[in-house]
C-alpha atoms as a PDB file:
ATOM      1  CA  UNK A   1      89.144 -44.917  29.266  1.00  0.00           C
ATOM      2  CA  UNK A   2      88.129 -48.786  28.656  1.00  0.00           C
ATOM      3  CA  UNK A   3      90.564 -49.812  31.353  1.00  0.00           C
ATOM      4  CA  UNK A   4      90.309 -46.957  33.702  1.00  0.00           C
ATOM      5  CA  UNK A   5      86.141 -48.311  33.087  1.00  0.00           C
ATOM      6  CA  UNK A   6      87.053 -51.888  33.652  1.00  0.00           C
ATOM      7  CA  UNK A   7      89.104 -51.074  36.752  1.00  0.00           C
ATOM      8  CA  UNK A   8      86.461 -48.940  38.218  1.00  0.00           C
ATOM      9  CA  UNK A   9      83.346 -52.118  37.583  1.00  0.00           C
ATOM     10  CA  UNK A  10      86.510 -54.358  39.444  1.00  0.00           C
ATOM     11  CA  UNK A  11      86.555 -51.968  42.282  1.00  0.00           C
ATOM     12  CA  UNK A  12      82.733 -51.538  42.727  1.00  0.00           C
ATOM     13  CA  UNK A  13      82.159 -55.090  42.655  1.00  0.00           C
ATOM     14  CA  UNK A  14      84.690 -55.751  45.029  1.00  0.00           C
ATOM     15  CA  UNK A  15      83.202 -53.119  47.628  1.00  0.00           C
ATOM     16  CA  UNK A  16      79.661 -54.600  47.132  1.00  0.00           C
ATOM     17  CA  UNK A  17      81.486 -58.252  48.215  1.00  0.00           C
ATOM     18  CA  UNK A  18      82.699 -56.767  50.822  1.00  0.00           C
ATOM     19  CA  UNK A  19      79.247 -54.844  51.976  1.00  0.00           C
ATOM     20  CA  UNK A  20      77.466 -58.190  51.223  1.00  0.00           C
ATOM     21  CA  UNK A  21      79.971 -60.285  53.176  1.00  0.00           C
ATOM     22  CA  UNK A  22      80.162 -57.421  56.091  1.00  0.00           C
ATOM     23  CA  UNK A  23      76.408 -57.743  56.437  1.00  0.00           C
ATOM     24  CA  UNK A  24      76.120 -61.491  56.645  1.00  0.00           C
ATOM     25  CA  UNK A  25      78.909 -61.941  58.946  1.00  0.00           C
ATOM     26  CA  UNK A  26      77.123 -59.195  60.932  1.00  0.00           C
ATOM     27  CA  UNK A  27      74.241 -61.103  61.521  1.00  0.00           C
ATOM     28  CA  UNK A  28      76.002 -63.926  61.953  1.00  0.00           C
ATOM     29  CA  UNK A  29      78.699 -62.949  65.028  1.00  0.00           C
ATOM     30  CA  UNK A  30      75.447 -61.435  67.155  1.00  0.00           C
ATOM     31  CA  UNK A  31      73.375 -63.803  69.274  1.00  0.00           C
ATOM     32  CA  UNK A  32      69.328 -63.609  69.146  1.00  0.00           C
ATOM     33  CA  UNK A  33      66.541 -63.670  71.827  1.00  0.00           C
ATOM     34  CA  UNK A  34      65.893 -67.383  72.521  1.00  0.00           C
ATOM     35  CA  UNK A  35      62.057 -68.693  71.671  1.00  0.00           C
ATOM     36  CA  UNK A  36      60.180 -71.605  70.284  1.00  0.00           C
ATOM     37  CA  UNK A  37      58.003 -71.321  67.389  1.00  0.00           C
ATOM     38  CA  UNK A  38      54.248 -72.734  68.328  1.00  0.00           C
ATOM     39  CA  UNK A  39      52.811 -72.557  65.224  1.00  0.00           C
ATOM     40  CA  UNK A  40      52.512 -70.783  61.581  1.00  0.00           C
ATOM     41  CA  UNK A  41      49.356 -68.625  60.539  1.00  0.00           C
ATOM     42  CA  UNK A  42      49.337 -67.264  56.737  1.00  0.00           C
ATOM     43  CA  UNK A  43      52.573 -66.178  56.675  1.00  0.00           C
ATOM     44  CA  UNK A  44      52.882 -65.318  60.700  1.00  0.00           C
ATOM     45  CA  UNK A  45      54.524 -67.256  63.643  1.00  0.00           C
ATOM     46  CA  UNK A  46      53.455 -67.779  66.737  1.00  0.00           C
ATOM     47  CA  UNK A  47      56.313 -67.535  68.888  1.00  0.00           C
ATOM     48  CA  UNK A  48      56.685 -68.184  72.872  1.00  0.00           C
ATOM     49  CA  UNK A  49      59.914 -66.267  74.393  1.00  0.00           C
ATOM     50  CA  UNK A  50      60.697 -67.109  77.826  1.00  0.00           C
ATOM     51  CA  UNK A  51      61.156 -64.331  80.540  1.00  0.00           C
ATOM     52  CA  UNK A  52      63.963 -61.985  79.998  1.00  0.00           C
ATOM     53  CA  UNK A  53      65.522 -59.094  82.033  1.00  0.00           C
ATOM     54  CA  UNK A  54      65.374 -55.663  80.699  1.00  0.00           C
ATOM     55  CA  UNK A  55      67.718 -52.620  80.932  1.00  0.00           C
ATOM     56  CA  UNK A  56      65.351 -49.637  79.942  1.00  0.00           C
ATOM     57  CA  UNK A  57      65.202 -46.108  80.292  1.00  0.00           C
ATOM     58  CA  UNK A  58      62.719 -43.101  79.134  1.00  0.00           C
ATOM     59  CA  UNK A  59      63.711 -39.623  77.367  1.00  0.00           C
ATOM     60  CA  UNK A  60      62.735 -36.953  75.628  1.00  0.00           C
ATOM     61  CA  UNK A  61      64.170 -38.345  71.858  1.00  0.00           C
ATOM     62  CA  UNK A  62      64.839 -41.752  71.101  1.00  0.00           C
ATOM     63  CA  UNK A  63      68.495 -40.577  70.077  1.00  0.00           C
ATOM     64  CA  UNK A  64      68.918 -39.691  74.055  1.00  0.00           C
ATOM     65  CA  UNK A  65      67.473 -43.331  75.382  1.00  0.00           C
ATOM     66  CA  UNK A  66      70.444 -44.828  72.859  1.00  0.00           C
ATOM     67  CA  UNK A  67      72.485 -42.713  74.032  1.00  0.00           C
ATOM     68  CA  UNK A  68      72.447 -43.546  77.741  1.00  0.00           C
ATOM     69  CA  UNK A  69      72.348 -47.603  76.819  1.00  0.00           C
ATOM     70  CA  UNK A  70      75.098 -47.224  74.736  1.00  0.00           C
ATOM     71  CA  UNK A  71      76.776 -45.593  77.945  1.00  0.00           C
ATOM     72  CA  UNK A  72      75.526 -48.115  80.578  1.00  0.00           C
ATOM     73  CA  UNK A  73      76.695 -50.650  77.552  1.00  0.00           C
ATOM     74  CA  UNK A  74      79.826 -49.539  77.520  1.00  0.00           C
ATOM     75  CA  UNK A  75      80.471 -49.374  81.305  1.00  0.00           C
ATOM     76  CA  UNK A  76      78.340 -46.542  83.277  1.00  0.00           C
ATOM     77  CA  UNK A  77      77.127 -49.906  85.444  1.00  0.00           C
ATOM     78  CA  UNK A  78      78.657 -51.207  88.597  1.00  0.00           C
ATOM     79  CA  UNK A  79      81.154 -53.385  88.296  1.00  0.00           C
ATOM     80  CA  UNK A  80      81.701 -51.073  85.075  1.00  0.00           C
ATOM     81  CA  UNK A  81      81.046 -54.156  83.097  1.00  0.00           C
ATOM     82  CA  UNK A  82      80.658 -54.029  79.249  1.00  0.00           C
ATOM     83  CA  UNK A  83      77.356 -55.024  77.408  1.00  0.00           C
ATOM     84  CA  UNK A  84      77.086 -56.174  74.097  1.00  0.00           C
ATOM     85  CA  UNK A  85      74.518 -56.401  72.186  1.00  0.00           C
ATOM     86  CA  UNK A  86      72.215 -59.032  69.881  1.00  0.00           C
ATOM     87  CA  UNK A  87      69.557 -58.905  67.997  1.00  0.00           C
ATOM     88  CA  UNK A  88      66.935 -58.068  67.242  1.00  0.00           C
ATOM     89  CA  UNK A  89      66.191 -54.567  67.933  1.00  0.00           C
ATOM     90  CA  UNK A  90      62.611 -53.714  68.541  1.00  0.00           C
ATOM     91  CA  UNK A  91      60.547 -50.441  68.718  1.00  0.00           C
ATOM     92  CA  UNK A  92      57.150 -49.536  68.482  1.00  0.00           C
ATOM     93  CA  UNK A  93      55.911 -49.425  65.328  1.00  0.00           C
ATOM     94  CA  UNK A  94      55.388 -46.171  64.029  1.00  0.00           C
ATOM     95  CA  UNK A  95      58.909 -44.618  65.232  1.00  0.00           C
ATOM     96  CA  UNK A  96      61.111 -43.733  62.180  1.00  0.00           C
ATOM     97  CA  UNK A  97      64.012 -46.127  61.638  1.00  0.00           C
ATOM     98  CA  UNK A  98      67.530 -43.792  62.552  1.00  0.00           C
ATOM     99  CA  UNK A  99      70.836 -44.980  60.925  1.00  0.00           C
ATOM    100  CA  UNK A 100      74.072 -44.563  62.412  1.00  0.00           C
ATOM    101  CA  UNK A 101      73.686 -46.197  65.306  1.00  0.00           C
ATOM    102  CA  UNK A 102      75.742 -49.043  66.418  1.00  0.00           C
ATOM    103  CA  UNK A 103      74.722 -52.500  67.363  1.00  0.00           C
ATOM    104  CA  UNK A 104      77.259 -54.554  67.276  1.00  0.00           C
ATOM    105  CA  UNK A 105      79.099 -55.180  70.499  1.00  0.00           C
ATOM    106  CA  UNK A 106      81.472 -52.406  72.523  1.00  0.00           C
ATOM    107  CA  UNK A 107      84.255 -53.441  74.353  1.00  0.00           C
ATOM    108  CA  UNK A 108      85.691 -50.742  76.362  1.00  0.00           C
ATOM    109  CA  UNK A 109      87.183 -52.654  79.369  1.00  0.00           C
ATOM    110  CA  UNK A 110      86.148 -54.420  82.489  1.00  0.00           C
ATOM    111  CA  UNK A 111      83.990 -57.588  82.962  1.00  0.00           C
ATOM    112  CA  UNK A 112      82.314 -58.966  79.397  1.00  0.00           C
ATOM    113  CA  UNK A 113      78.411 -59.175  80.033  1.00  0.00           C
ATOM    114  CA  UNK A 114      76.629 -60.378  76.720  1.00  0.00           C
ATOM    115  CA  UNK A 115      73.126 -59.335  76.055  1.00  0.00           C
ATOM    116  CA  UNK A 116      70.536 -59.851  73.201  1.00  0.00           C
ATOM    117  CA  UNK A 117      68.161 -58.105  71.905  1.00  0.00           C
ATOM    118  CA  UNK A 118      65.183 -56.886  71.176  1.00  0.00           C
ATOM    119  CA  UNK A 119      65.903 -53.616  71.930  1.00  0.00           C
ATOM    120  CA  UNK A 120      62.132 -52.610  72.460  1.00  0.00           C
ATOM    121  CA  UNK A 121      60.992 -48.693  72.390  1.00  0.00           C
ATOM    122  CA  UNK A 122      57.711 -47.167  73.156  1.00  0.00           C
ATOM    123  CA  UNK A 123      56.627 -43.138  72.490  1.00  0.00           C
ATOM    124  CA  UNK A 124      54.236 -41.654  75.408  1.00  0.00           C
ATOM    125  CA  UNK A 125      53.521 -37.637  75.560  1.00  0.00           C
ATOM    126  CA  UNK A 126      56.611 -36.939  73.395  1.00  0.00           C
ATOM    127  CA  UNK A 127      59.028 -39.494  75.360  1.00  0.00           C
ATOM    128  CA  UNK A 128      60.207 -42.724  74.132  1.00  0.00           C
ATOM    129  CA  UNK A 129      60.971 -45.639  76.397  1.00  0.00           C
ATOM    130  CA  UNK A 130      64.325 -47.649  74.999  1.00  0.00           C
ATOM    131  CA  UNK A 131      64.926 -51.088  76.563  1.00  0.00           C
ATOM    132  CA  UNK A 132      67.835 -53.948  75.405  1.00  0.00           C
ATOM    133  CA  UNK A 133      67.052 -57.752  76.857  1.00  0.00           C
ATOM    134  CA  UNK A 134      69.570 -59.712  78.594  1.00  0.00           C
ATOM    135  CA  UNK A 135      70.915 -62.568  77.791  1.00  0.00           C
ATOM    136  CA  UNK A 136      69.536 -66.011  79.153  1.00  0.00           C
ATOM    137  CA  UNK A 137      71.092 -66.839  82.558  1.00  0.00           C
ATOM    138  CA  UNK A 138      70.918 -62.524  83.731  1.00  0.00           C
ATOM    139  CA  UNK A 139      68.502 -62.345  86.698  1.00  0.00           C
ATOM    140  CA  UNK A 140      67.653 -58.923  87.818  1.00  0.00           C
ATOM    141  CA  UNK A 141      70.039 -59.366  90.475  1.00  0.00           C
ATOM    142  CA  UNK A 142      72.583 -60.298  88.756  1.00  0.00           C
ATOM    143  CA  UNK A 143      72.454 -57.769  86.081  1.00  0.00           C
ATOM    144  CA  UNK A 144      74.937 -54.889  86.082  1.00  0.00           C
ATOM    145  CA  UNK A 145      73.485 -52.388  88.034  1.00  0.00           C
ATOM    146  CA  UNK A 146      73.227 -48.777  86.116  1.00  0.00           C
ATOM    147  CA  UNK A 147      75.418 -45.572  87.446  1.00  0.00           C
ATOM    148  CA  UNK A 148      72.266 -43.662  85.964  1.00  0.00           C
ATOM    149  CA  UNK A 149      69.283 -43.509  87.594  1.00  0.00           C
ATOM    150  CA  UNK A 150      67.184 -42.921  84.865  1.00  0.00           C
ATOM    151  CA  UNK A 151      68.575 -46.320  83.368  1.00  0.00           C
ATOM    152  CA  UNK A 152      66.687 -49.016  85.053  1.00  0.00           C
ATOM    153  CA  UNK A 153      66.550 -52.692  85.432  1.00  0.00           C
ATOM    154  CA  UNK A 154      63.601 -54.980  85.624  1.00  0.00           C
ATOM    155  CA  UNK A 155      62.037 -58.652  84.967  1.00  0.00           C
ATOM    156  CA  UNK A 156      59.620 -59.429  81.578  1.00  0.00           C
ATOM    157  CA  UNK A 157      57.189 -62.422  82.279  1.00  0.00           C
ATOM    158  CA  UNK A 158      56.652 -65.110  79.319  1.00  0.00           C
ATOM    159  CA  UNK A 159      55.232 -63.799  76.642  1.00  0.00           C
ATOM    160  CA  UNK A 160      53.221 -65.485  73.418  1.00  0.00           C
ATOM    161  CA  UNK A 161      54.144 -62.913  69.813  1.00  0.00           C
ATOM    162  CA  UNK A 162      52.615 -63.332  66.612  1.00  0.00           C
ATOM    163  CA  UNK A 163      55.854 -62.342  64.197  1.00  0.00           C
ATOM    164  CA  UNK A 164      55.796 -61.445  60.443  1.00  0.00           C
ATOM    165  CA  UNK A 165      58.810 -61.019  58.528  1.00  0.00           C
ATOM    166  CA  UNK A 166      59.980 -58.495  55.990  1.00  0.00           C
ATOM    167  CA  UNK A 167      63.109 -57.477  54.525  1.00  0.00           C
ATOM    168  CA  UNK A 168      64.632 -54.464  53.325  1.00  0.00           C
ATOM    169  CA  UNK A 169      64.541 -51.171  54.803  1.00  0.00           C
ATOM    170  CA  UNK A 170      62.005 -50.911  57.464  1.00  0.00           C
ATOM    171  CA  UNK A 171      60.458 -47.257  56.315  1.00  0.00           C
ATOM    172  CA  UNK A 172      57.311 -46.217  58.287  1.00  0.00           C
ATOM    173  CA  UNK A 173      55.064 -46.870  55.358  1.00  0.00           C
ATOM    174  CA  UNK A 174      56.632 -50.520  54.838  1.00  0.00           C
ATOM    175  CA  UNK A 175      56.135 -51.088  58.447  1.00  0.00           C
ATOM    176  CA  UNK A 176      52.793 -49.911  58.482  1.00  0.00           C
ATOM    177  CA  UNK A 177      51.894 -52.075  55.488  1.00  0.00           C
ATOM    178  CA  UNK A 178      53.560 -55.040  57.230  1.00  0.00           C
ATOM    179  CA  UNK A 179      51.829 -54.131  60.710  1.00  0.00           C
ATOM    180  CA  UNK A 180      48.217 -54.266  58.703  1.00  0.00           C
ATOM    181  CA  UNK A 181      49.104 -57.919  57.127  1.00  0.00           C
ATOM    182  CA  UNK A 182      49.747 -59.446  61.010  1.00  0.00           C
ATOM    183  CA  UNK A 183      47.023 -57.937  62.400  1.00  0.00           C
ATOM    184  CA  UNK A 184      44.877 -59.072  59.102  1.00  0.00           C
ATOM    185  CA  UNK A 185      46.286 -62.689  59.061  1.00  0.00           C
ATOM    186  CA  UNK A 186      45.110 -62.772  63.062  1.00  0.00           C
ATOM    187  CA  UNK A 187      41.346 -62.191  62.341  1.00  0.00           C
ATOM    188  CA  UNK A 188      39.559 -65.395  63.077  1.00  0.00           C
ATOM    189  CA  UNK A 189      42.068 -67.156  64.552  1.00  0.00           C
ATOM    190  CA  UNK A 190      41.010 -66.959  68.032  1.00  0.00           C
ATOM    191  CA  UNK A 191      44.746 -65.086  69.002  1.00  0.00           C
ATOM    192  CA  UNK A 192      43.783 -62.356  71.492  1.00  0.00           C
ATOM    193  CA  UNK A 193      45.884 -58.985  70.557  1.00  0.00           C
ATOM    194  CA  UNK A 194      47.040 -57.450  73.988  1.00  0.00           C
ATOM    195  CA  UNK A 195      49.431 -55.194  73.220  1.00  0.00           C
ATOM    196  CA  UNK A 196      51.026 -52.556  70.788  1.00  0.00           C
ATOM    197  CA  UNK A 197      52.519 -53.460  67.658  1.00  0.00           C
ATOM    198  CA  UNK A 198      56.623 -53.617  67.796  1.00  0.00           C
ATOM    199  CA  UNK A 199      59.132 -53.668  64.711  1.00  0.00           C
ATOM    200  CA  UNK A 200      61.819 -55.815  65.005  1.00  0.00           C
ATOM    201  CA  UNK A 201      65.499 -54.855  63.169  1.00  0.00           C
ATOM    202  CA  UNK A 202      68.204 -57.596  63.441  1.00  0.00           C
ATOM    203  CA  UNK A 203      70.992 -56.001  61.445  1.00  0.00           C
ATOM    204  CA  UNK A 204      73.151 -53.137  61.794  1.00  0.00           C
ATOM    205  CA  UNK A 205      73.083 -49.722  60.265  1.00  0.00           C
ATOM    206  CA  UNK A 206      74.956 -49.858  57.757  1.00  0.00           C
ATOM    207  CA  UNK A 207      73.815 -53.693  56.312  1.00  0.00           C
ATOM    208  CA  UNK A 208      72.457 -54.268  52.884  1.00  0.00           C
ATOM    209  CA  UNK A 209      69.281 -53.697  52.531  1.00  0.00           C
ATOM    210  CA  UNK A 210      68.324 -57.262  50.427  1.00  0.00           C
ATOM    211  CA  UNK A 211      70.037 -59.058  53.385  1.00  0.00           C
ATOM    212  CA  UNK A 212      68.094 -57.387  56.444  1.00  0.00           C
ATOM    213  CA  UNK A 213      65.755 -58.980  58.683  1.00  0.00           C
ATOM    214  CA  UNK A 214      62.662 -57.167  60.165  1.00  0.00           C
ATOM    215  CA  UNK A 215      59.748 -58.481  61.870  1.00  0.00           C
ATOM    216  CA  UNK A 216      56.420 -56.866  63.225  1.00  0.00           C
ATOM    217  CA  UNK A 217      55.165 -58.484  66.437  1.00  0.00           C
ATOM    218  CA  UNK A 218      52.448 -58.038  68.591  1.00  0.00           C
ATOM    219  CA  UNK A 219      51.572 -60.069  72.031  1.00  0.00           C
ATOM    220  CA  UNK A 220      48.689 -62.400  71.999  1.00  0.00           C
ATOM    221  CA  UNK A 221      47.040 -64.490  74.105  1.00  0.00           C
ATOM    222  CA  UNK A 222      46.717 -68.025  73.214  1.00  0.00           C
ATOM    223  CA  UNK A 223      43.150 -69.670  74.134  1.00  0.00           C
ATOM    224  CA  UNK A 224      43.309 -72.620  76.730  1.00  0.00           C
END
């Protein structure tokens, strides 16, 4: 029993390593959203991206909008080019976090096109908008041009985001709570809020929770 115990503690230890060591080199093998960090406010960034391209698309369940990105991803575009993916992965706040779904990139054949993330998603009368970002150098012209024409393509201007981070899982009440510290820390600062609060997820499904990134972000407009 005291080996068969000591063999077991080996074994568990060693798939934990290999989680851990999964996770990291995870994070580390996907590129992430160019920006340039303006300046830090109790705990939240200020961060300036530069304009991006956007593959997007609208359906009745968020499962659905993955769905059809992981298809255009994996080559239901013209030239039937793959797309893989970066991080992070945004939503709107408020949308449950679903596991199972895969981030890393998907080869399936055809011409390599990389893209990063966030993967931003919005809810509207009971329909969520999905979107992935493009890597730097994709112009709206020169992105692969979706087979479905719900799947669409189009160009995001600068933008100025005020970013805190959290770790672990990124449950709706954890979000929430995180959500209520950004927009607390921004009172009196002069930073304008103009849009809806996003979550930001950098890590796959199945990472461990101590070594995930999440951020909550929401646009502002710098004064002057």
């Amino acid at each position: 029993m005291g080996q068969r115990t000591g063999l077991a503690v080996v074994a568990t230890v060693g798939l934990v390593a290999a989680w851990v060591g999964w996770g990291a080199y995870a994070r580390r093998s996907v590129a992430v959203v160019p920006y340039t960090t303006v300046e830090t406010v109790d705990g939240v960034e200020i961060r300036a991206y530069p304009a991006s391209v956007v593959v997007e698309t609208t359906a009745p369940t968020e499962d659905e909008a993955y769905a059809r990105l992981e298809r255009y991803r994996s080559g239901a575009n013209e030239p039937r080019a793959d797309v893989p993916m970066a991080t992070p992965v945004s939503t709107h706040v408020g949308v449950r976090e679903r596991e199972g779904r895969v981030l890393a990139p998907i080869r399936v054949g055809g011409e390599a096109v990389a893209s990063t993330v966030p993967v931003r998603s919005t809810t509207a009368d009971d329909r969520v908008t999905v979107g992935i970002t493009l890597p730097e150098g994709y112009t709206v012209e020169r992105a692969p041009r979706p087979t479905n024409a719900e799947v669409t393509v189009r160009a995001d201007p600068p933008r100025t985001l005020a970013v805190r981070p959290f770790s672990w899982w990124a449950t709706d009440d954890r979000t929430e709570s995180q959500e209520a510290a950004l927009l607390s820390a921004l009172d009196g600062t002069g930073l304008e809020q103009t849009g809806a609060p996003v979550l930001f997820r950098y890590d796959p499904p199945l990472t461990p929770p101590f070594l995930r990134q999440n951020e909550v972000a929401v646009a502002v407009d710098v004064p002057g």
